[in-house]
Protein backbone atom coordinates (compact mmCIF):
# COMPACT_ATOMS: atom_id res chain seq x y z
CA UNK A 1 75.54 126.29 87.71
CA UNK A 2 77.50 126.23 90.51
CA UNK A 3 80.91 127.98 91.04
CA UNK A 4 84.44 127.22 92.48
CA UNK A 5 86.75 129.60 93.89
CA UNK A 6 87.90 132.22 91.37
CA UNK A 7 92.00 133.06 91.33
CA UNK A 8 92.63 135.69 89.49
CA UNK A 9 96.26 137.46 89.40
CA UNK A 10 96.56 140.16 86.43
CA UNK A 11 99.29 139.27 83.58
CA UNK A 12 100.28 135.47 84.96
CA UNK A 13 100.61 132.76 82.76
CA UNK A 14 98.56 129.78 83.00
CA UNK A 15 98.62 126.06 81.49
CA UNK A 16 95.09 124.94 81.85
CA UNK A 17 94.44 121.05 81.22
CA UNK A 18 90.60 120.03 80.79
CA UNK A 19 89.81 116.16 80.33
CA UNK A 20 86.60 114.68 78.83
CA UNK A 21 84.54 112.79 81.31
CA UNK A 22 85.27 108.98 83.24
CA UNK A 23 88.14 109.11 80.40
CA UNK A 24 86.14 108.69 77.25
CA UNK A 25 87.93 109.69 74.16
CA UNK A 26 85.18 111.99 73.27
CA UNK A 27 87.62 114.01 70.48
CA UNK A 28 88.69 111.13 68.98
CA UNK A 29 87.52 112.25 65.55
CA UNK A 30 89.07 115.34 63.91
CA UNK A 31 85.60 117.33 63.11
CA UNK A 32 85.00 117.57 67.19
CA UNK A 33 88.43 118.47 67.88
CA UNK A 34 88.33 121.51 64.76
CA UNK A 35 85.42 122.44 66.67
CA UNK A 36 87.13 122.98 69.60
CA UNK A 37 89.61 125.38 68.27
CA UNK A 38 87.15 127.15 66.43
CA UNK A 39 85.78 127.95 69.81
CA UNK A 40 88.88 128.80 71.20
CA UNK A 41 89.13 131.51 68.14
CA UNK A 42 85.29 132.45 68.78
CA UNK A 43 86.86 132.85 72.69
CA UNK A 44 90.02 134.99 71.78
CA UNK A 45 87.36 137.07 69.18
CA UNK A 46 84.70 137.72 72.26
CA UNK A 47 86.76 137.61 75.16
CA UNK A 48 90.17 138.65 73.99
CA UNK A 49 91.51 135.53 75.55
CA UNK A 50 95.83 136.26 74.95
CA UNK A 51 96.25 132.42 73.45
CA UNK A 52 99.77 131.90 73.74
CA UNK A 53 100.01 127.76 72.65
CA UNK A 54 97.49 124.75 72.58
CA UNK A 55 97.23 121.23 71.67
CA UNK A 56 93.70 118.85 71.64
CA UNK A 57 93.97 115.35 72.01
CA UNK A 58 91.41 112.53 72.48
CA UNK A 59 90.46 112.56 75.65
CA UNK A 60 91.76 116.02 77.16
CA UNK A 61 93.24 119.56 75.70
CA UNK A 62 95.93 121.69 76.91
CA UNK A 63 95.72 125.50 76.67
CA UNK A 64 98.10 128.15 77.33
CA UNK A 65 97.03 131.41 78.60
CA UNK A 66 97.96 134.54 79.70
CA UNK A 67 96.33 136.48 82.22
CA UNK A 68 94.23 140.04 80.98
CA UNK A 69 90.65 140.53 82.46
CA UNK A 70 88.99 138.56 85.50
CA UNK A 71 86.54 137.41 83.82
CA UNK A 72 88.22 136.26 80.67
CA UNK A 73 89.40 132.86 81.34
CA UNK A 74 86.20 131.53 82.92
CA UNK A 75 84.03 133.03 80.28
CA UNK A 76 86.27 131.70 77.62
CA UNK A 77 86.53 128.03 78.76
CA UNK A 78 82.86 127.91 79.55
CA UNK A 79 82.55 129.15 76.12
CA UNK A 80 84.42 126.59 74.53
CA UNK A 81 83.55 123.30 76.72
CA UNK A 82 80.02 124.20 76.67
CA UNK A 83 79.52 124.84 72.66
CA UNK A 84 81.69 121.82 72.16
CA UNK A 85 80.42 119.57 74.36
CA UNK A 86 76.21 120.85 73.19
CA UNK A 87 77.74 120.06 69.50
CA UNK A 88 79.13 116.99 70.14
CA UNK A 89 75.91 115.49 72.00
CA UNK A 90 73.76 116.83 69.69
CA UNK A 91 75.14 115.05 66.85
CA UNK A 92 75.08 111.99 68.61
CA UNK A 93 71.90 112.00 70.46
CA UNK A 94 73.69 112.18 73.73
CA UNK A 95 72.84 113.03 76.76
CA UNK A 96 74.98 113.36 79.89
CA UNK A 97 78.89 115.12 80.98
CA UNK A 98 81.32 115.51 78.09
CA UNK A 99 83.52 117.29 80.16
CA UNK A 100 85.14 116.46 84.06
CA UNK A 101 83.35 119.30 85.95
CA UNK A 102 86.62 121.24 86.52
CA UNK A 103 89.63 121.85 84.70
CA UNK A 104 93.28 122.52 86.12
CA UNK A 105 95.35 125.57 85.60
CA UNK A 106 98.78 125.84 86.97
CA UNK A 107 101.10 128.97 86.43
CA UNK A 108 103.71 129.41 84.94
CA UNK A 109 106.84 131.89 85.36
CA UNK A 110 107.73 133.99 82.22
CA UNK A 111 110.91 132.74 81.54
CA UNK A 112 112.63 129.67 80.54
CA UNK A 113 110.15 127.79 82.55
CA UNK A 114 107.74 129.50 79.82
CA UNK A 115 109.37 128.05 76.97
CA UNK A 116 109.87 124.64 78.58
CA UNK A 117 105.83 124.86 78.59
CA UNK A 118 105.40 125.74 74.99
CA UNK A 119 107.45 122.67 73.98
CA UNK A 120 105.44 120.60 76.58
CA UNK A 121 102.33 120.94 75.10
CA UNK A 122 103.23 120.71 71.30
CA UNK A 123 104.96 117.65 72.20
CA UNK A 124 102.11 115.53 74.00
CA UNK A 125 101.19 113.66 71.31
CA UNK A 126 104.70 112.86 70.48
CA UNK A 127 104.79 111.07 73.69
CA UNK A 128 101.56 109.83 72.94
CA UNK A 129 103.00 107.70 70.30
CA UNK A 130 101.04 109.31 67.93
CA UNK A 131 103.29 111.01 65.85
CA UNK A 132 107.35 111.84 65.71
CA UNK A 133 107.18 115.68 65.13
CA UNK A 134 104.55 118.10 66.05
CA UNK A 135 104.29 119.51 62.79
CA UNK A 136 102.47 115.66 62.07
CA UNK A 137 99.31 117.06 64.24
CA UNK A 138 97.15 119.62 63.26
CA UNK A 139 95.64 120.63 66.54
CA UNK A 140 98.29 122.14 68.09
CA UNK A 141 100.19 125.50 67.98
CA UNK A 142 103.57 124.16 66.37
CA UNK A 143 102.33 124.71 62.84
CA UNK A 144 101.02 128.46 63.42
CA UNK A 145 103.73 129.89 65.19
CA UNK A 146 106.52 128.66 62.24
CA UNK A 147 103.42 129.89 59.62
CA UNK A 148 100.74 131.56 60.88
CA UNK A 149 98.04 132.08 58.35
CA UNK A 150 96.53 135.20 56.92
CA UNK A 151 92.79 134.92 59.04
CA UNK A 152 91.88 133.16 62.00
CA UNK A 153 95.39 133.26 64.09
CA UNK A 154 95.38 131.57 67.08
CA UNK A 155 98.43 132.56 68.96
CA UNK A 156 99.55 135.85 70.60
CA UNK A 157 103.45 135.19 68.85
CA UNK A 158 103.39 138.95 69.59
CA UNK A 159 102.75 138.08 73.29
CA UNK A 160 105.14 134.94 73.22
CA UNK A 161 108.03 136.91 71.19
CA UNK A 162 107.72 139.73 75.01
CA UNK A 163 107.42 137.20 77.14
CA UNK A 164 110.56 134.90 75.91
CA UNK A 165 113.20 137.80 75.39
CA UNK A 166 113.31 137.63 71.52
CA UNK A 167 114.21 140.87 69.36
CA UNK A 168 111.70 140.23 66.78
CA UNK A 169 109.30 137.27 65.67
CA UNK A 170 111.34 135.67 62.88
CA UNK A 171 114.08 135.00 66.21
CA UNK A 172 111.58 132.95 68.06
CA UNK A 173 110.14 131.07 65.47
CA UNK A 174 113.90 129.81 64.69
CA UNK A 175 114.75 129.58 68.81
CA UNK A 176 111.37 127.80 69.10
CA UNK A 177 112.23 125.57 66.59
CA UNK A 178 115.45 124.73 67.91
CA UNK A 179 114.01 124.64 71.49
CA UNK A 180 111.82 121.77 69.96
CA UNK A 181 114.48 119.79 67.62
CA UNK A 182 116.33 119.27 71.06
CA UNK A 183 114.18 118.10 73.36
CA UNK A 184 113.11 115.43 70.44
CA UNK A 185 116.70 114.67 69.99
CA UNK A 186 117.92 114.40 73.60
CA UNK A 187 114.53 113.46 75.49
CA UNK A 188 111.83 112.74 73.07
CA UNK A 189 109.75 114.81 75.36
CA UNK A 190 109.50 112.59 78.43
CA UNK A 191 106.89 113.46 80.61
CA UNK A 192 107.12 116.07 83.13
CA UNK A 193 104.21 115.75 85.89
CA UNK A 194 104.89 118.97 87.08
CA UNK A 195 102.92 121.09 84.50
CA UNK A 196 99.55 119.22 84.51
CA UNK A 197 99.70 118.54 88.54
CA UNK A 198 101.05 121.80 90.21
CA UNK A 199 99.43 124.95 91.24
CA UNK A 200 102.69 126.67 89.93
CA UNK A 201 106.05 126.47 88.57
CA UNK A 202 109.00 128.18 88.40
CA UNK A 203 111.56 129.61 90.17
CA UNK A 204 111.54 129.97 94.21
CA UNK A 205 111.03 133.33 94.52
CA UNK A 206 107.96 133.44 91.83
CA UNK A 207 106.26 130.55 93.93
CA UNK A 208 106.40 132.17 97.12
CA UNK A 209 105.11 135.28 95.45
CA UNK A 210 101.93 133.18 93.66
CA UNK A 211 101.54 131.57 97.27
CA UNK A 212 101.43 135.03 98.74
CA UNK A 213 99.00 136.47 95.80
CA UNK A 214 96.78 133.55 95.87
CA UNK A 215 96.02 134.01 99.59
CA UNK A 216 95.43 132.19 102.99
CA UNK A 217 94.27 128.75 101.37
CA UNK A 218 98.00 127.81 99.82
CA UNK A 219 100.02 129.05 102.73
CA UNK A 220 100.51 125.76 103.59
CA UNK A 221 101.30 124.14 100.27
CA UNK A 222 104.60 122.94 99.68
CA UNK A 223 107.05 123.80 97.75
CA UNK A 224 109.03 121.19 95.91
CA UNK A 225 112.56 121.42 94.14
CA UNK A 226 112.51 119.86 90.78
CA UNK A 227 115.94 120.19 89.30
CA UNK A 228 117.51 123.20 91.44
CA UNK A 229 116.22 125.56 89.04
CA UNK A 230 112.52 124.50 88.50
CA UNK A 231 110.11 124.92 91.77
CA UNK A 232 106.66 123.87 91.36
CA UNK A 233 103.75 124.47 93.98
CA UNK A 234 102.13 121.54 94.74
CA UNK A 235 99.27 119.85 97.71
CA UNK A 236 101.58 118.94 101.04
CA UNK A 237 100.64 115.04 100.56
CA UNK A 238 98.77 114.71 97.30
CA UNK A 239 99.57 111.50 95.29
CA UNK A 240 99.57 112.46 91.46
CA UNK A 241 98.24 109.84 88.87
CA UNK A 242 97.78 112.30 86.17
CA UNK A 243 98.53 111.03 82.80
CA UNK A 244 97.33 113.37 80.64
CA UNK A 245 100.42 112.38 77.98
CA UNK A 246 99.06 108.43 77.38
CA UNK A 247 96.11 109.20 77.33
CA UNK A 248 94.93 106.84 80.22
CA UNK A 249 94.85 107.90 83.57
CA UNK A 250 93.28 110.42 86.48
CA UNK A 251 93.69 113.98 87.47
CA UNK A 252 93.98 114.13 91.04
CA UNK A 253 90.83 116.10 92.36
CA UNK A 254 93.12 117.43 95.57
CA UNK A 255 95.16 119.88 93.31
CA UNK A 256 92.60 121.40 91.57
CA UNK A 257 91.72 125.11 91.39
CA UNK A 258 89.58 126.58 89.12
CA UNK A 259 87.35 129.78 87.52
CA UNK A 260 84.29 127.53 87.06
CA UNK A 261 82.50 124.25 86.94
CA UNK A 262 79.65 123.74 84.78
């Protein structure tokens, strides 16, 4: 099993995107995508993975992490791609890749770049043209951070009610809320390639920190100026066809960094 640089920086946040091989819609049905979050809970249970949002679509997943051990995030995603994917092509008789061989993580500053994030994700299948609302979809983290249930929680809302400045939990589960009602009402959630194509985002001085923690290899990456507030880290002349959102297109192999490839 061979194995890709690892990049590990204690208590960042990362957005990891993982898409099912050549495209195929491989969680199409809802018993392989409920076996993909029980894996993520078997992950958090073994690994102590900090789970702070997720969504699972089709053809790809999104999962929002933060930072603990070194060996946390590998071990959990290998975890979860491999039991799904052994599952899945069991079932069918199946042989070959359910998964691309890497998947893409991109930090993320703790802040209101954080919470832009959160709302990313639930929304994908919003822009999918799936549904209107995230509460309509079942496999993301909308539903359990406005009711979590009694067993089997998911998301850190502990972790996410730190890391977004609230007082106390029942404040960001109304904020969140609200965070979500207006991006529906005044963008519908259009999509923002930063978060699935960037090695970072966030503001200047936390990229040229990640630039400086990550080491010699992304000195010479540039740094681009989204909206005067948002930087994001990206390749100096990668072109960026990801469309993780419809459901349809390519991750561009030149901005990828990863834990693992299986």
């Amino acid at each position: 099993m061979p194995r890709a640089n690892k990049h590990f920086i204690p208590g960042y946040i990362w957005h990891i995107t993982h898409r099912c091989h050549d495209q195929e819609f491989l969680l199409k049905f809802s018993r392989d995508r409920q076996r993909w979050v029980y894996w993520l809970f078997e992950a958090k249970k073994r690994f102590g993975l900090c789970v702070l949002n997720y969504s699972v679509t089709s053809n790809h997943i999104h999962l929002l992490v933060k930072d603990t051990e070194e060996e946390t995030i590998p071990n959990s995603i290998q975890l979860i791609a491999g039991r799904t994917a052994q599952e899945y092509n069991l079932r069918k008789k199946r042989k070959g890749a359910f998964w691309e061989d890497r998947y893409h993580a991109t930090a993320v500053e703790a802040d209101g770049h954080l919470i832009r994030c959160l709302v990313y994700i639930d929304l994908n299948m919003v822009r999918a043209g799936v549904i209107h609302h995230p509460s309509q979809w079942a496999y993301c983290g909308y539903n359990e951070i406005q009711k979590p249930p009694q067993r089997y929680r998911l998301i850190d809302q502990a972790a996410l009610q730190e890391l977004c400045g609230m007082k106390d939990i029942g404040q960001f589960r109304k904020s969140y809320q609200h965070w979500v009602e207006t991006i529906l009402a005044t963008q519908n959630g259009n999509r923002e390639p930063n978060w699935t194509e960037s090695i970072a985002v966030g503001s200047k001085s936390f990229i040229e920190e990640t630039k400086k923690k990550l080491g010699i290899a992304f000195i010479k990456r540039k740094v681009f100026n989204e909206n005067g507030e948002r930087f994001a880290l990206r390749e100096p002349h990668a072109t960026y066809k990801a469309d993780f959102d419809t459901e349809n297109a390519d991750l561009s192999n030149r901005n990828r960094y990863n834990w693992n490839n299986y």
